[in-house]
N, C-alpha and C. Protein backbone atom coordinates (compact mmCIF):
# COMPACT_ATOMS: atom_id res chain seq x y z
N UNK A 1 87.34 175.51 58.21
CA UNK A 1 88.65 174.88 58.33
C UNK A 1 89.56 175.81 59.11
N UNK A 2 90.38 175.37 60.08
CA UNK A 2 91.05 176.03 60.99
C UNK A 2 92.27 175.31 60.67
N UNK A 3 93.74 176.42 60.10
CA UNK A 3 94.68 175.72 60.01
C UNK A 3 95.57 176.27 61.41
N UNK A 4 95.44 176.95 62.25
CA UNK A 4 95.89 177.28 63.40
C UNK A 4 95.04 177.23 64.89
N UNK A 5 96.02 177.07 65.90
CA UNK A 5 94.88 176.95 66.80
C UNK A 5 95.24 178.08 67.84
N UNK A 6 95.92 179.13 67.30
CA UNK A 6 96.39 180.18 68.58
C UNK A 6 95.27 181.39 68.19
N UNK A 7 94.10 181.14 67.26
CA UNK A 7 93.28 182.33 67.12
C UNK A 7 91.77 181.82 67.80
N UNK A 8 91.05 182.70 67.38
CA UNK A 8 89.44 182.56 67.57
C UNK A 8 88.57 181.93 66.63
N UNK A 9 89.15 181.59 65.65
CA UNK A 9 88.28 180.61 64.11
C UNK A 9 87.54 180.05 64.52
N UNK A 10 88.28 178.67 65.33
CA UNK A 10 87.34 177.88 65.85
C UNK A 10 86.35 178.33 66.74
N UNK A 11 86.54 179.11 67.71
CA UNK A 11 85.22 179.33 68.21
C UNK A 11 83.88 180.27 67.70
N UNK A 12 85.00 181.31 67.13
CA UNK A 12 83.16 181.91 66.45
C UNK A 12 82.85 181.09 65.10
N UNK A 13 83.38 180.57 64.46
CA UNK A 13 82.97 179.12 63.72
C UNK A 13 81.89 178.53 64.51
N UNK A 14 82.05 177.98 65.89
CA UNK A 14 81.51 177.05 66.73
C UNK A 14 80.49 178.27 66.89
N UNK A 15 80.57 178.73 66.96
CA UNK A 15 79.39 179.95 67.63
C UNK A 15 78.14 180.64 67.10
N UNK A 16 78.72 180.49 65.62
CA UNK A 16 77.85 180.74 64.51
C UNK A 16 77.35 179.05 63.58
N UNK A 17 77.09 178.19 64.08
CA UNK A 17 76.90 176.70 64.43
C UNK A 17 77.34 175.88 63.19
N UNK A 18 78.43 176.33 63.05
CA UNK A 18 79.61 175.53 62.06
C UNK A 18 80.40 174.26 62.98
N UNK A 19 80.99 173.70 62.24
CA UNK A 19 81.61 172.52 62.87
C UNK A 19 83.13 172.69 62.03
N UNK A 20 83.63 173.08 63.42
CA UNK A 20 85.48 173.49 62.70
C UNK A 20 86.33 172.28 62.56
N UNK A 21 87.20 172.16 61.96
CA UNK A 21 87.86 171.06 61.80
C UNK A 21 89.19 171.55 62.08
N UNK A 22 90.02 170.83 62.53
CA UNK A 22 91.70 171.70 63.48
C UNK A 22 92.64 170.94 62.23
N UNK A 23 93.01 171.78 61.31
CA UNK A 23 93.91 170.85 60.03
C UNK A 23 95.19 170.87 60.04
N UNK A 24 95.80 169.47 60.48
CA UNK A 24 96.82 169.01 61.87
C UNK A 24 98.24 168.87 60.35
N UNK A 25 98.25 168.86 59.09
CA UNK A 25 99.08 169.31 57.73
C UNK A 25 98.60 170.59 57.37
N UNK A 26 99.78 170.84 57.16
CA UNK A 26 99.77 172.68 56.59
C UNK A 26 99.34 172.60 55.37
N UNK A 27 99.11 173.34 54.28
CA UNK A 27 98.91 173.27 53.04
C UNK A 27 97.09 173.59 52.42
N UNK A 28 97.14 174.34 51.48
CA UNK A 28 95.47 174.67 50.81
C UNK A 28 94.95 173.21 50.67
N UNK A 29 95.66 172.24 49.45
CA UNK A 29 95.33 171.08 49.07
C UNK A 29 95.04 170.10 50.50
N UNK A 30 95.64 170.41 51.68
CA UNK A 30 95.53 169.20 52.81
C UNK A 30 94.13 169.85 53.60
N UNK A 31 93.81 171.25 53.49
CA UNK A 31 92.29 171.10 53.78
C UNK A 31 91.16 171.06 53.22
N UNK A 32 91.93 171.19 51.94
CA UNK A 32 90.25 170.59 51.03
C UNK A 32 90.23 169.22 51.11
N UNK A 33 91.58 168.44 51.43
CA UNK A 33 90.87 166.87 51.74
C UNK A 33 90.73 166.88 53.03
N UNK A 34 91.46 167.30 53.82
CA UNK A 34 90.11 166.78 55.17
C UNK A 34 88.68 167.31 55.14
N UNK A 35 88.50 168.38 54.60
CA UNK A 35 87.07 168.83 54.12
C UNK A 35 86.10 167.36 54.19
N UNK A 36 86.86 166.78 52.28
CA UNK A 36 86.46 166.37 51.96
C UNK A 36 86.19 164.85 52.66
N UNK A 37 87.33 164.68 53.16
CA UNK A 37 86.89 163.48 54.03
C UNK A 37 85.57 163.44 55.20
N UNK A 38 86.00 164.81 55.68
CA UNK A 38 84.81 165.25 56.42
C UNK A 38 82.89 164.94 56.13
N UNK A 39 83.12 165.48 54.88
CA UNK A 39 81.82 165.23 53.96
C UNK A 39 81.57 164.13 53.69
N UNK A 40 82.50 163.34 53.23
CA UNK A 40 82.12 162.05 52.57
C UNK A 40 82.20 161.11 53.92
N UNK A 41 82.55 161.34 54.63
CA UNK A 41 82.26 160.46 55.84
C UNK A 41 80.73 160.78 56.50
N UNK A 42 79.98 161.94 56.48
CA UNK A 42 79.26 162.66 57.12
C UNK A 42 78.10 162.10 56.15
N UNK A 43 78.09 161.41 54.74
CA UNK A 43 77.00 160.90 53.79
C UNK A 43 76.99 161.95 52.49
N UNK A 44 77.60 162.92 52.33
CA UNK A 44 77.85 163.75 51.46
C UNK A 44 78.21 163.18 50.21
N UNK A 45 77.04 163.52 49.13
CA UNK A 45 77.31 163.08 47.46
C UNK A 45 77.97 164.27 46.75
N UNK A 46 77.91 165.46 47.06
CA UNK A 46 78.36 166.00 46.49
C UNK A 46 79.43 167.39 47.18
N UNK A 47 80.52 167.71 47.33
CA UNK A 47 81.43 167.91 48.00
C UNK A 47 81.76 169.37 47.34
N UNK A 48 81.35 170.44 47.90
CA UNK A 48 81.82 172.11 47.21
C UNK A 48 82.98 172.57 48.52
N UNK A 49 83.64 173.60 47.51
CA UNK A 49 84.99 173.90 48.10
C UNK A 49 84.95 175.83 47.38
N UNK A 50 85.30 176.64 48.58
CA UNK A 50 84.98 177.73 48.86
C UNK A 50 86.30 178.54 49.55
N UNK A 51 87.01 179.76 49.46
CA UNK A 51 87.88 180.38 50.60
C UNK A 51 86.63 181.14 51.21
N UNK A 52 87.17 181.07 52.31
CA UNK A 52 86.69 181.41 53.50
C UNK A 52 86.84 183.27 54.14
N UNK A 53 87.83 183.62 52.75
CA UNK A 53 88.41 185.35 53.03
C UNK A 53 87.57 185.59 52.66
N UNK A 54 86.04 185.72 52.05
CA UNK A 54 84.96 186.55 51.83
C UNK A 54 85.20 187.00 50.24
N UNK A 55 86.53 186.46 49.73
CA UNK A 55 85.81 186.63 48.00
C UNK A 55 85.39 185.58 47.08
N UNK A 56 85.00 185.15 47.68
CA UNK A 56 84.28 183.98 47.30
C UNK A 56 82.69 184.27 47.80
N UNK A 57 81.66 184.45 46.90
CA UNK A 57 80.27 184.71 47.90
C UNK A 57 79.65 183.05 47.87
N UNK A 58 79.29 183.25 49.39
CA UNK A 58 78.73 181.77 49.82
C UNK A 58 76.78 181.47 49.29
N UNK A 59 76.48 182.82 48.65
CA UNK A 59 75.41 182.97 48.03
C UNK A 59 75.39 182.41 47.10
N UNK A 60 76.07 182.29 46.34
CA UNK A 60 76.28 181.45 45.33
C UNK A 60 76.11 179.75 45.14
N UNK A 61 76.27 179.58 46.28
CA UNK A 61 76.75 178.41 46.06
C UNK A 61 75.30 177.47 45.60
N UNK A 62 74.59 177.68 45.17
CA UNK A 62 73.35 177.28 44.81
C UNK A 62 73.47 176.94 42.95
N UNK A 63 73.91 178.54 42.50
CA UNK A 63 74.25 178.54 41.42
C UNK A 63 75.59 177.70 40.97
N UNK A 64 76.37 177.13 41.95
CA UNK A 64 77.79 176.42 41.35
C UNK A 64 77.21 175.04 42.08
N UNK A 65 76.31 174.34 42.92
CA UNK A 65 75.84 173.33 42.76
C UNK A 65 74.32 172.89 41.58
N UNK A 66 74.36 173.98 41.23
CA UNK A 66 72.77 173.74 39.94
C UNK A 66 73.11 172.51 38.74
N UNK A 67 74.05 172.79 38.10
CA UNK A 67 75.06 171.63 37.25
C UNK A 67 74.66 170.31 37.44
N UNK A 68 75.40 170.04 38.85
CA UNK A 68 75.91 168.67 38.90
C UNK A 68 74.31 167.87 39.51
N UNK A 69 73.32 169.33 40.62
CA UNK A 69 71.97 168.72 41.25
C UNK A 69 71.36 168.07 39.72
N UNK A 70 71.42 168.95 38.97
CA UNK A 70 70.77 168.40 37.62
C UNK A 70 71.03 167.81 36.83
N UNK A 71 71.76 166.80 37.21
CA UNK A 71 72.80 165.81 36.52
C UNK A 71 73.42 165.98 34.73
N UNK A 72 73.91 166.95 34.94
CA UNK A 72 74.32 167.61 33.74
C UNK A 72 75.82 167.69 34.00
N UNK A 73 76.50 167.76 35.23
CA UNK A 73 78.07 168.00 35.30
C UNK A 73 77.93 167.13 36.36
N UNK A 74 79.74 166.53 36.44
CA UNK A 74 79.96 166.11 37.76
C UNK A 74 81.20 166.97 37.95
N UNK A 75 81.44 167.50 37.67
CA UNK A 75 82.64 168.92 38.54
C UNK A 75 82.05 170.49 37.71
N UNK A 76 81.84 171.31 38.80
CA UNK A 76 81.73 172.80 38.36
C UNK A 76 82.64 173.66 39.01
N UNK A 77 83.12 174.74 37.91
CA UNK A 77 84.02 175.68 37.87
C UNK A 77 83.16 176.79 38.51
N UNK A 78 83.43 177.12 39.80
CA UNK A 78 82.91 178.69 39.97
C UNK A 78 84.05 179.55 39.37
N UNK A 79 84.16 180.08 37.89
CA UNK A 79 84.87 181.13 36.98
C UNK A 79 84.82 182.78 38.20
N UNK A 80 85.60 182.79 37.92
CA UNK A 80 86.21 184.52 38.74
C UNK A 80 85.72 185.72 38.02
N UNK A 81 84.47 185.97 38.19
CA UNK A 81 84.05 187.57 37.59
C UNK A 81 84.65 188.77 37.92
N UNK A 82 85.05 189.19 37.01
CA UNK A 82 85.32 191.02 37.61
C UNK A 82 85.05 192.06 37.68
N UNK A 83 83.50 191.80 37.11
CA UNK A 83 82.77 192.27 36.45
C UNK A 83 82.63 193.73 37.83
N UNK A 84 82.12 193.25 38.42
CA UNK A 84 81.91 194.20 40.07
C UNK A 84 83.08 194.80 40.93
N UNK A 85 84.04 193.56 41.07
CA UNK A 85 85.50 194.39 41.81
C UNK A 85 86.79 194.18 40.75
N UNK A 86 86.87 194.39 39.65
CA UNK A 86 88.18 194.57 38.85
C UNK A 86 89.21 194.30 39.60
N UNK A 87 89.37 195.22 40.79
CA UNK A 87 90.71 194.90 41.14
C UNK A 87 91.26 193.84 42.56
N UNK A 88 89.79 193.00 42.25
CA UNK A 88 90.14 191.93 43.37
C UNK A 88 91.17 191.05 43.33
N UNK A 89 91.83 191.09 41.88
CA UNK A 89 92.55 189.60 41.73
C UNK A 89 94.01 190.81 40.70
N UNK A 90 94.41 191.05 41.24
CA UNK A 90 95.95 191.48 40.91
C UNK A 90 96.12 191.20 39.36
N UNK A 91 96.80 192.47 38.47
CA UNK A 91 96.80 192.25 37.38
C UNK A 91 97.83 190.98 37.16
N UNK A 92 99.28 190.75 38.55
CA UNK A 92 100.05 189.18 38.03
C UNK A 92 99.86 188.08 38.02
N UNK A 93 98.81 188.51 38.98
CA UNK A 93 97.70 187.07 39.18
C UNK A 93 97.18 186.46 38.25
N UNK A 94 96.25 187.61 37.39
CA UNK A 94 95.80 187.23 35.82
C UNK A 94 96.45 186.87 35.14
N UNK A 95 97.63 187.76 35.17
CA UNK A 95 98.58 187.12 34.41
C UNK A 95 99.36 185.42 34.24
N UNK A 96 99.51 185.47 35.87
CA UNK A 96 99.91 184.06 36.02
C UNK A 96 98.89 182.96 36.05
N UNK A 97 97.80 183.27 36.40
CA UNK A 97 96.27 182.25 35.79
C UNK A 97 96.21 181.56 34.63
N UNK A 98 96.28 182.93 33.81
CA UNK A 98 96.37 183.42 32.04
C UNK A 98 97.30 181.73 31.15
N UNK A 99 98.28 182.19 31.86
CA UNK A 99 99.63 181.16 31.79
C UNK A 99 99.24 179.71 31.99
N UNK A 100 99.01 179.47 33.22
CA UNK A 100 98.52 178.26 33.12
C UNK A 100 97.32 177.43 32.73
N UNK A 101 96.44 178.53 32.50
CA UNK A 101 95.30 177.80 31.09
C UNK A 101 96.03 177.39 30.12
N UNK A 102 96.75 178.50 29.55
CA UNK A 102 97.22 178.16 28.48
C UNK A 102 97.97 176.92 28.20
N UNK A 103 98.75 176.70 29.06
CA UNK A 103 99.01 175.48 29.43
C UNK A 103 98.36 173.90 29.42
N UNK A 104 97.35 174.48 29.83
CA UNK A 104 96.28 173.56 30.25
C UNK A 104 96.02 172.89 29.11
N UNK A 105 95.31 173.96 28.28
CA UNK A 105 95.00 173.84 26.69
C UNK A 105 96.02 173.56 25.71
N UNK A 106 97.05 173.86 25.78
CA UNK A 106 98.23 173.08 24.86
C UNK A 106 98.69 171.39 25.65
N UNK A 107 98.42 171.09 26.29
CA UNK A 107 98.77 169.95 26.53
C UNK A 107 97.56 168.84 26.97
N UNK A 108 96.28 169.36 27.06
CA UNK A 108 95.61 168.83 27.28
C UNK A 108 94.33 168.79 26.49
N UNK A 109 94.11 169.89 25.49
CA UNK A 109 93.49 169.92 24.40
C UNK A 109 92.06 170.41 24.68
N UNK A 110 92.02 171.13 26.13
CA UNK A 110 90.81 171.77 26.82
C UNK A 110 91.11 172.66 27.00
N UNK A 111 89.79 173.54 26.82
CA UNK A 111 89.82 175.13 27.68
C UNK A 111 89.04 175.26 28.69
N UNK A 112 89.53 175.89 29.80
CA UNK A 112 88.83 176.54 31.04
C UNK A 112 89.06 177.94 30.89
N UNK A 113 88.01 178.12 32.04
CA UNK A 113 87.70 179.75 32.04
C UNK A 113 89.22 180.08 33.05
N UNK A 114 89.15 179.31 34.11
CA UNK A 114 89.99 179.95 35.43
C UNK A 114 90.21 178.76 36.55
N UNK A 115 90.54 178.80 37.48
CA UNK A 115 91.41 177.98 38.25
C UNK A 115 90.87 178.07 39.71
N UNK A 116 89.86 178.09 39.39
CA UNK A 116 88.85 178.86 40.71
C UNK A 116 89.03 178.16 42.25
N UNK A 117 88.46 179.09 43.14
CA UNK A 117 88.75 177.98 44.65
C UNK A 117 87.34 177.65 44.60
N UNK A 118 86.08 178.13 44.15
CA UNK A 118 84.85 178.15 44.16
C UNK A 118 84.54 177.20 43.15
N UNK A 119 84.08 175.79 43.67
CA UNK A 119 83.63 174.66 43.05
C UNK A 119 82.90 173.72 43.57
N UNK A 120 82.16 172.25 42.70
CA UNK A 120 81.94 171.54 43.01
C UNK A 120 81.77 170.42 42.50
N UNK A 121 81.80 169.07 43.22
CA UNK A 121 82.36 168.35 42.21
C UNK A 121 81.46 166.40 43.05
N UNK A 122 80.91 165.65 42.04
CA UNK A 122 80.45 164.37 42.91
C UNK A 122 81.57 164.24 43.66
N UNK A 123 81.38 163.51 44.86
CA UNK A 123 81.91 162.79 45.46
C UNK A 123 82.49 161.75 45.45
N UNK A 124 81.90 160.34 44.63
CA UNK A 124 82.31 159.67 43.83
C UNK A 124 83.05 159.68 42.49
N UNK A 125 83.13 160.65 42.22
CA UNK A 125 83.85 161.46 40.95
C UNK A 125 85.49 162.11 41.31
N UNK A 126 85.22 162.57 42.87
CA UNK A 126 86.27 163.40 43.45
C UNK A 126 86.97 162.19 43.73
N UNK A 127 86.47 161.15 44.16
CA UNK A 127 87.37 159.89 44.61
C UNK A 127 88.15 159.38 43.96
N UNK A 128 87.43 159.21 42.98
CA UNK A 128 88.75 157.81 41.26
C UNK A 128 89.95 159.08 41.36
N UNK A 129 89.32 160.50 41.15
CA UNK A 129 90.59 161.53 40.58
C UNK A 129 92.33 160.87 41.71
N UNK A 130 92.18 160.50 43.32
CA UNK A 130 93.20 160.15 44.03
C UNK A 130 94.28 161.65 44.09
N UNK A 131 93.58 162.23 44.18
CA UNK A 131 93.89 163.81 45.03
C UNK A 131 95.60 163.63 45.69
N UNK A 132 96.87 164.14 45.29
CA UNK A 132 97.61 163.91 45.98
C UNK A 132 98.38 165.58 46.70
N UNK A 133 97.89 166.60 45.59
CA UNK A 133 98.69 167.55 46.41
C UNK A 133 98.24 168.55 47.27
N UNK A 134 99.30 168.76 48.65
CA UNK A 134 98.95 169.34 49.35
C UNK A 134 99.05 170.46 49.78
N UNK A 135 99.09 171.41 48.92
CA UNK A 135 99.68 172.91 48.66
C UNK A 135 98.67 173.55 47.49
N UNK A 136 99.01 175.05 47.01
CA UNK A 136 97.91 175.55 46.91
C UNK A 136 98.22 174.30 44.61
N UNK A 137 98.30 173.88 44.25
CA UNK A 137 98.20 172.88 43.11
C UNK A 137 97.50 172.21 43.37
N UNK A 138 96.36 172.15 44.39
CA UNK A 138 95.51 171.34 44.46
C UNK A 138 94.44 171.30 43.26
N UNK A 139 93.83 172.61 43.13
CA UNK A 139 93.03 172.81 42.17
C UNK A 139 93.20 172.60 40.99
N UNK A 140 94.70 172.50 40.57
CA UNK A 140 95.34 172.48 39.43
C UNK A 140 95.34 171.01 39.42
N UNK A 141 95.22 170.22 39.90
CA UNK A 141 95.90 168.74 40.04
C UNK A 141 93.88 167.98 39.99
N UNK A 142 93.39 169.17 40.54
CA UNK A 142 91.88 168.21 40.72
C UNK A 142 91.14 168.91 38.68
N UNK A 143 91.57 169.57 38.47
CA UNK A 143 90.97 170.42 37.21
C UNK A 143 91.82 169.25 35.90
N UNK A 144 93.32 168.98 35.58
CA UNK A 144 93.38 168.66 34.89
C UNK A 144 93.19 166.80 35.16
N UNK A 145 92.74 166.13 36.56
CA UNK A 145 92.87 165.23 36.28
C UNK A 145 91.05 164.67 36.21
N UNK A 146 90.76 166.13 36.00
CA UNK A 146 89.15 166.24 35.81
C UNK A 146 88.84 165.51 34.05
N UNK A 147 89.87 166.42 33.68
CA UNK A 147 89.89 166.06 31.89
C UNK A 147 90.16 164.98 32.03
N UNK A 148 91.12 164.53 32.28
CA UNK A 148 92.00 163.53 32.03
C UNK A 148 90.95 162.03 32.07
N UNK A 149 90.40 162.16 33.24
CA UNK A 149 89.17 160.79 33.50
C UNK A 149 88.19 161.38 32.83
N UNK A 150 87.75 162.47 31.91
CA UNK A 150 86.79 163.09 30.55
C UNK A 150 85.45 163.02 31.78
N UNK A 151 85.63 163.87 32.49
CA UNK A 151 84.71 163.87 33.80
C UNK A 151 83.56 165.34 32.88
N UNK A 152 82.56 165.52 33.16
CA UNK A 152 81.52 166.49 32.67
C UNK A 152 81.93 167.44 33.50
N UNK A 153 82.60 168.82 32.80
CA UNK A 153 83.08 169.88 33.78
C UNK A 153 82.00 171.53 32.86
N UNK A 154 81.03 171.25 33.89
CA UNK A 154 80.57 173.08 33.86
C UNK A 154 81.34 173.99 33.93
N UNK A 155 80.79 175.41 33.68
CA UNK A 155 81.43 176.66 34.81
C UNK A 155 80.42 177.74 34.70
N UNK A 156 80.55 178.02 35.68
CA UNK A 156 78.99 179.10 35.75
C UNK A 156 79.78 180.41 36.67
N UNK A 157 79.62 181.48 36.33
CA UNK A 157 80.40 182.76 36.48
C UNK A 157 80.22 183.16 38.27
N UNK A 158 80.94 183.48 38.88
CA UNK A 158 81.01 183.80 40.07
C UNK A 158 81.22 185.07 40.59
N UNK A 159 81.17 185.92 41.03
CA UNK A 159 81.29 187.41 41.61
C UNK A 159 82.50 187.36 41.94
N UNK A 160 83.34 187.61 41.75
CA UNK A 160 84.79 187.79 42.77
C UNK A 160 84.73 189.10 43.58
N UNK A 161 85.21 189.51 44.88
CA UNK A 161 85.35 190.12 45.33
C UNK A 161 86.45 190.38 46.38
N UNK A 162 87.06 191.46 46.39
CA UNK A 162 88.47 191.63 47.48
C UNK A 162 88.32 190.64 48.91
N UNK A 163 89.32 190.31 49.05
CA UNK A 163 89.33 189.34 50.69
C UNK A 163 88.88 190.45 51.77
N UNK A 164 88.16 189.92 53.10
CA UNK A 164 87.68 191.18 53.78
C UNK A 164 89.24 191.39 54.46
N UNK A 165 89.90 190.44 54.58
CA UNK A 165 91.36 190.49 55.24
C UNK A 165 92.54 189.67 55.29
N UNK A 166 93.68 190.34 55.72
CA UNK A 166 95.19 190.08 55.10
C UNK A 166 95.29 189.68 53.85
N UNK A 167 96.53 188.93 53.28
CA UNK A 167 97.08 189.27 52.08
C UNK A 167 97.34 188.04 51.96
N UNK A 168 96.67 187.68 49.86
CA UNK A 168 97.26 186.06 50.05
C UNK A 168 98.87 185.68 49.87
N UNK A 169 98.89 184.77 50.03
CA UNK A 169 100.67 184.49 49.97
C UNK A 169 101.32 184.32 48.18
N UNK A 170 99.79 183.65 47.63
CA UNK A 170 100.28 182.98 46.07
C UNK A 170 99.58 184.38 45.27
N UNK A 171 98.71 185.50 45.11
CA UNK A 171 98.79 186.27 44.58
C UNK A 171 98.91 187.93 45.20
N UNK A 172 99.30 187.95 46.49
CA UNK A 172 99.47 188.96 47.22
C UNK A 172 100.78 189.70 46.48
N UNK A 173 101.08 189.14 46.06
CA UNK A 173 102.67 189.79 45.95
C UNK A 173 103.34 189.32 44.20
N UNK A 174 104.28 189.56 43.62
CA UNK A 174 104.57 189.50 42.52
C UNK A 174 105.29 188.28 42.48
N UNK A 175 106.60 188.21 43.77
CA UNK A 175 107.54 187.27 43.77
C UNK A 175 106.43 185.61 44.31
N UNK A 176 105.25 186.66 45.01
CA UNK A 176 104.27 184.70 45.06
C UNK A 176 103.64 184.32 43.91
N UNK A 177 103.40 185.47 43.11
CA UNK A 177 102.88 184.88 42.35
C UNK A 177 103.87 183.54 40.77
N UNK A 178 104.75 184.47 40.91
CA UNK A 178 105.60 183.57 40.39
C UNK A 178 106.04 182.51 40.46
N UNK A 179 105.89 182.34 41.62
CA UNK A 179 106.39 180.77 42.55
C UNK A 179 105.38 179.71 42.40
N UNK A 180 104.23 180.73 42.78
CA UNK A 180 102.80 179.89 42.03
C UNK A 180 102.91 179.23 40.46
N UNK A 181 102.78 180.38 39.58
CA UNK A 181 102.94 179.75 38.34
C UNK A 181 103.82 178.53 38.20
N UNK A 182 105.39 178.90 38.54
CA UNK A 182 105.96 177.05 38.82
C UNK A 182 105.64 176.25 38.92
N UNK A 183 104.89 176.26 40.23
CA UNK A 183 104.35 175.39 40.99
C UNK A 183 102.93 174.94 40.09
N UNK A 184 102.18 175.55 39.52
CA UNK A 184 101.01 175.55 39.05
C UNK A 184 101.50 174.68 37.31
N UNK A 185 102.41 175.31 36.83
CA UNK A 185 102.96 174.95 35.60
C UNK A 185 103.28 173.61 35.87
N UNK A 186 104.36 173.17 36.79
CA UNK A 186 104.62 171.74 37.05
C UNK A 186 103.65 170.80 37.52
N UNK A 187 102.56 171.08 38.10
CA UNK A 187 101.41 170.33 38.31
C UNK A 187 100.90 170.35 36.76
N UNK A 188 100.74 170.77 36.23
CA UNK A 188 100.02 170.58 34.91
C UNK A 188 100.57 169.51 33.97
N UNK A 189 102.12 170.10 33.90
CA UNK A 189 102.96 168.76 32.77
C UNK A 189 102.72 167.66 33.67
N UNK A 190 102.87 167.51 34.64
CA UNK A 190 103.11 166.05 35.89
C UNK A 190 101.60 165.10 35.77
N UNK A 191 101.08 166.44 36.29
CA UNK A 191 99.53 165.54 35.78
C UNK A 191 98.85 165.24 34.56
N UNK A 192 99.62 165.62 33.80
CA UNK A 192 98.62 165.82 32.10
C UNK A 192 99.13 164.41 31.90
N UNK A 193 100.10 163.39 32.25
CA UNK A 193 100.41 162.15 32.28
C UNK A 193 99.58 161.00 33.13
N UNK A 194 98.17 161.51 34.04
CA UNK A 194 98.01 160.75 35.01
C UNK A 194 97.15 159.69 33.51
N UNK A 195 97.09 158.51 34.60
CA UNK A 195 95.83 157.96 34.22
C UNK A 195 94.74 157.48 35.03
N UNK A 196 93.34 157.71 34.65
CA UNK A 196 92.29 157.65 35.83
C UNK A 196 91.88 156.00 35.65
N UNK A 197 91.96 155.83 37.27
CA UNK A 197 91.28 154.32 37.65
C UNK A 197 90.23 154.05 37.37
N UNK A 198 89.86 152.32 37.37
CA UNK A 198 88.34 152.16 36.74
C UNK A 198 87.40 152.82 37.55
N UNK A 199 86.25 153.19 37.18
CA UNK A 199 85.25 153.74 37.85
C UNK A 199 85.29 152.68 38.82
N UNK A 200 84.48 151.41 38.59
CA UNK A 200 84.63 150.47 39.85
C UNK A 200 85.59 150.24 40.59
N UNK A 201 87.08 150.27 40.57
CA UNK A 201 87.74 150.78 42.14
C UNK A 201 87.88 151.73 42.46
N UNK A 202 87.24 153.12 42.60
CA UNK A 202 87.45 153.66 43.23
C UNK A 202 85.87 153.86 44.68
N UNK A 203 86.39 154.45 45.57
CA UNK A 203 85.52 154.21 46.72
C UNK A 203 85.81 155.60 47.99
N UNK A 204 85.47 155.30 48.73
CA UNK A 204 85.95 156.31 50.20
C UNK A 204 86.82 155.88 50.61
N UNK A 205 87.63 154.87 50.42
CA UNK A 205 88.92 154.08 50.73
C UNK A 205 89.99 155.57 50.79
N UNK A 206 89.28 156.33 49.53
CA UNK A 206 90.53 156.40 49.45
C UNK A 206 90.82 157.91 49.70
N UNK A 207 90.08 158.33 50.47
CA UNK A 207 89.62 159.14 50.83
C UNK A 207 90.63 159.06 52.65
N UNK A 208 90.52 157.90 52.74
CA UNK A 208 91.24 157.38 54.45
C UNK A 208 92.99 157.91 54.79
């Protein structure tokens, strides 16, 4: 996913025989759906979502699609280990994570491990949810309206590791991370109200 076009992404993307996509809305949440549109247009049943800064290992991704191949889950949590780099993920970060589980679980009567970017989830499953935000509450908005339609949610532990480069915006810093939590907190009460559509209307419609 290329959210700019004044760098080189796209081409050593193209070079290393990826297929870049130019993501013409700003926002985390607006390129995991063109992703996803991407996929599900392309014949894709099952739709995984990854950052691209290198702490996320793409080795994995075998182990966070095992779940759902074996029809045991239709959404998996790649959970944030720290086991290896402790200090990949900022102690306010945890902190502000921390927070909005908790959250999660007082109003929704579930526990998760973490809020991961490392997941995967059916396709047909990702669809009924009707995905609306386009900022980094995406995950937050696809996790509790996971419960909410009582969707089969795994989580199978993931390596976390430092980004190979620059600094994120929502836990780089103290004052983002805070802004996050807001933002993350108000997706939670907002959505802990949704209600999920019948299985039979939902489709790739809606995906368009």
């Amino acid at each position: 996913m290329c959210g700019g076009r004044d760098d080189a992404t796209a081409a050593v993307a193209a070079a290393h025989g990826a297929e870049p996509l130019l993501q013409a809305t700003p926002g985390y949440g607006a390129a995991c759906r063109l992703g996803a549109q991407t996929a599900v247009a392309a014949g894709a049943e099952i739709v995984a979502f990854l950052d691209g800064d290198y702490s996320d290992p793409p080795a994995f991704l075998k182990a966070v699609l095992a779940p759902v191949l074996a029809g045991d889950a239709d959404l998996v949590l790649g959970w944030r280990s720290m086991a290896l780099h402790p200090g990949a993920l900022p102690l306010h970060a945890r902190l502000g994570n921390g927070l909005i589980l908790r959250l999660i679980r007082l109003l929704l009567g579930r526990s998760v491990r973490d809020l991961p970017s490392f997941k995967a989830i059916r396709a047909d499953c990702l669809a009924r949810l009707d995905l609306s935000e386009m900022t980094y509450g995406w995950t937050t908005e696809l996790i509790v309206k996971a419960i909410r339609a009582r969707l089969r949610i795994a989580e199978v532990p993931v390596p976390y590791r430092p980004r190979l480069a620059g600094r994120s915006k929502v836990s780089g810093t103290v004052r983002g991370t805070l802004g996050a939590a807001w933002k993350l907190g108000s997706c939670v009460v907002w959505f802990s109200r949704w209600t999920p559509r019948a299985a039979g209307r939902a489709g790739s419609e809606l995906f368009a």
